[in-house]
Protein backbone atom coordinates (compact mmCIF):
# COMPACT_ATOMS: atom_id res chain seq x y z
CA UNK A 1 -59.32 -82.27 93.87
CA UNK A 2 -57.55 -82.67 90.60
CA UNK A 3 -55.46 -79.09 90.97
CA UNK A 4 -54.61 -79.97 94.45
CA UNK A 5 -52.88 -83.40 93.33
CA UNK A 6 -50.96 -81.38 90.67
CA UNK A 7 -49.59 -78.59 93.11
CA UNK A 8 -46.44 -79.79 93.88
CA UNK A 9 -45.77 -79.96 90.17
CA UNK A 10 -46.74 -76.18 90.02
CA UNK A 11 -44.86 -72.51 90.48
CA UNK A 12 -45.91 -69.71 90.92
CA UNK A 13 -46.00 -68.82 87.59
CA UNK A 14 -47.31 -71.98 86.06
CA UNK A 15 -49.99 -72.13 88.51
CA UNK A 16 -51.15 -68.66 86.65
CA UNK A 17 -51.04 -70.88 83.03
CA UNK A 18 -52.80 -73.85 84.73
CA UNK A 19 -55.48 -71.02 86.08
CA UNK A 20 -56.01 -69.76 82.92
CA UNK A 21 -56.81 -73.23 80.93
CA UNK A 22 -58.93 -74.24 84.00
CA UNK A 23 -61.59 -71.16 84.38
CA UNK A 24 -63.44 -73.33 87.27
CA UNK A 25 -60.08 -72.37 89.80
CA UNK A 26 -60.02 -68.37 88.32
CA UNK A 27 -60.75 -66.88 91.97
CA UNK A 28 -58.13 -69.67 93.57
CA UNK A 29 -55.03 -68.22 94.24
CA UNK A 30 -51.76 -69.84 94.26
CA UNK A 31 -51.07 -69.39 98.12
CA UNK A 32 -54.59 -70.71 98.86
CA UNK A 33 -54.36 -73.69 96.69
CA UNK A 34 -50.95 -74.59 98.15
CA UNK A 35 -52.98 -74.57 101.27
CA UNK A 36 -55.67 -76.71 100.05
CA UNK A 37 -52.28 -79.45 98.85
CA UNK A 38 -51.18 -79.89 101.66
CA UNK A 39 -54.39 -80.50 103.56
CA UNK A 40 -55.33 -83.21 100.68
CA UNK A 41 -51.78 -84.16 100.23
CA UNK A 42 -51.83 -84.53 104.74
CA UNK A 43 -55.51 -86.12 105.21
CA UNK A 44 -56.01 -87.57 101.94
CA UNK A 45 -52.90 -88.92 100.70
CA UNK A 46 -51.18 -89.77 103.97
CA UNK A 47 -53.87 -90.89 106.70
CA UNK A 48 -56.74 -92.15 104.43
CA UNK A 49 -59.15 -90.00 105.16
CA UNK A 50 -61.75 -89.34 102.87
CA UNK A 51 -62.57 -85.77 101.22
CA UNK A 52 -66.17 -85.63 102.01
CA UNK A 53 -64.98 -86.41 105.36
CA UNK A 54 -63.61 -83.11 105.82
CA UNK A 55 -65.88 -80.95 103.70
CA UNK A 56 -67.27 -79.13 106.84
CA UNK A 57 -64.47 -78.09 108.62
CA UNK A 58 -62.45 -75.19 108.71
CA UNK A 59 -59.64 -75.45 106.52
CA UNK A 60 -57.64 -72.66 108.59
CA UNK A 61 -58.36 -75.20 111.06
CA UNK A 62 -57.62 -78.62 108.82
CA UNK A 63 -54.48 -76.66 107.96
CA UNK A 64 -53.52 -76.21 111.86
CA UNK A 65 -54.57 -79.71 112.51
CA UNK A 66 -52.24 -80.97 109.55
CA UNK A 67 -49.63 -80.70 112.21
CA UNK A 68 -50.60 -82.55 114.96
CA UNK A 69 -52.62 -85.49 113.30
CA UNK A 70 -51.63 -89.21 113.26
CA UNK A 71 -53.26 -92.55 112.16
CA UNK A 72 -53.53 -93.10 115.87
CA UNK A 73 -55.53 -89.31 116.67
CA UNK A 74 -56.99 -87.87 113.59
CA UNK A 75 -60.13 -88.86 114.06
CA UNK A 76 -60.70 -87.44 117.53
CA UNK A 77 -58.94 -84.43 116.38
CA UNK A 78 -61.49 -84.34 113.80
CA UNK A 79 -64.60 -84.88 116.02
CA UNK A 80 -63.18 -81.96 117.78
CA UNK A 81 -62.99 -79.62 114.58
CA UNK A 82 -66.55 -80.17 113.61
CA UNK A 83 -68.25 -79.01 116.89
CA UNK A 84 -65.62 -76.40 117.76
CA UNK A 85 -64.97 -72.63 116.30
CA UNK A 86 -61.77 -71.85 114.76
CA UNK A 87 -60.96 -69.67 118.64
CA UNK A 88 -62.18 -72.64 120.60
CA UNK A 89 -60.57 -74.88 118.59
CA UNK A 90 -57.04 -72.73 119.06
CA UNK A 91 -57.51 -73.01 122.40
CA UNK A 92 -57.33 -76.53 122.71
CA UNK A 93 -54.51 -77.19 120.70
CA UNK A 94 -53.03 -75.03 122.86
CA UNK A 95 -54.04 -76.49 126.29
CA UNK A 96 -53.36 -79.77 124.52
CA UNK A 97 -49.63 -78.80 123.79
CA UNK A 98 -49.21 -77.23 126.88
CA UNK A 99 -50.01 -80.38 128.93
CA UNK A 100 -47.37 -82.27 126.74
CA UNK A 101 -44.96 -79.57 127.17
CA UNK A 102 -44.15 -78.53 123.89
CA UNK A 103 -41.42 -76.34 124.55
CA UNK A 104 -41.54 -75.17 120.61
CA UNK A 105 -45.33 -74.48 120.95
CA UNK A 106 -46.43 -70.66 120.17
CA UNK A 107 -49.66 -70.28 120.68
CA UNK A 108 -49.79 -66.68 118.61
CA UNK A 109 -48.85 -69.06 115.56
CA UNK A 110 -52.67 -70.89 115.57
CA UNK A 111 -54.68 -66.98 116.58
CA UNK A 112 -55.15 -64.50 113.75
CA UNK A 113 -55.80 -61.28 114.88
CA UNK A 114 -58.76 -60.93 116.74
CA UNK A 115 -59.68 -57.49 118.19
């Protein structure tokens, strides 16, 4: 949690320094612990939810969900990440945003490339 905090204080290139002085994050890359910022920085910081409270879910999927998650919803929304696959749960974002009519929705955004 502690190099997540820092992240917004970080560049590339002194994320590499920070890496170096902290062996525990050597196989965390940059990109993937901007990731992990703003899903702390989103849950954590911002809607009060606690870390262990998100410890079993996806964080492809905490990062999609970082998006559409309020005081009022995030806790249904994350009742629905823990029983749902990272497909299943793109799919119901997507029916979910398609009811509202989200006219800026694009549902290949949430789907990595399946075969």
């Amino acid at each position: 949690n502690y190099a997540f905090r820092l992240m917004p204080e970080f560049s590339k290139h002194s994320w590499g320094s920070f890496v170096k002085k902290n062996p525990r994050l050597a196989n965390l890359s940059f990109s993937r612990a901007d990731r992990l910022a703003i899903i702390y920085d989103t849950f954590v910081m911002k809607l009060g939810i606690k870390p262990q409270e998100l410890s079993l879910i996806d964080t492809n999927i905490l990062l999609r969900l970082a998006t559409l998650a309020t005081k009022e919803n995030v806790y249904r929304w994350l009742a629905v990440a823990r029983k749902l696959k990272r497909p299943d749960f793109y799919d119901r974002v997507h029916a979910v945003r398609e009811f509202y009519g989200d006219k800026d929705w694009k549902p290949e955004y949430f789907y990595a490339k399946r075969k």
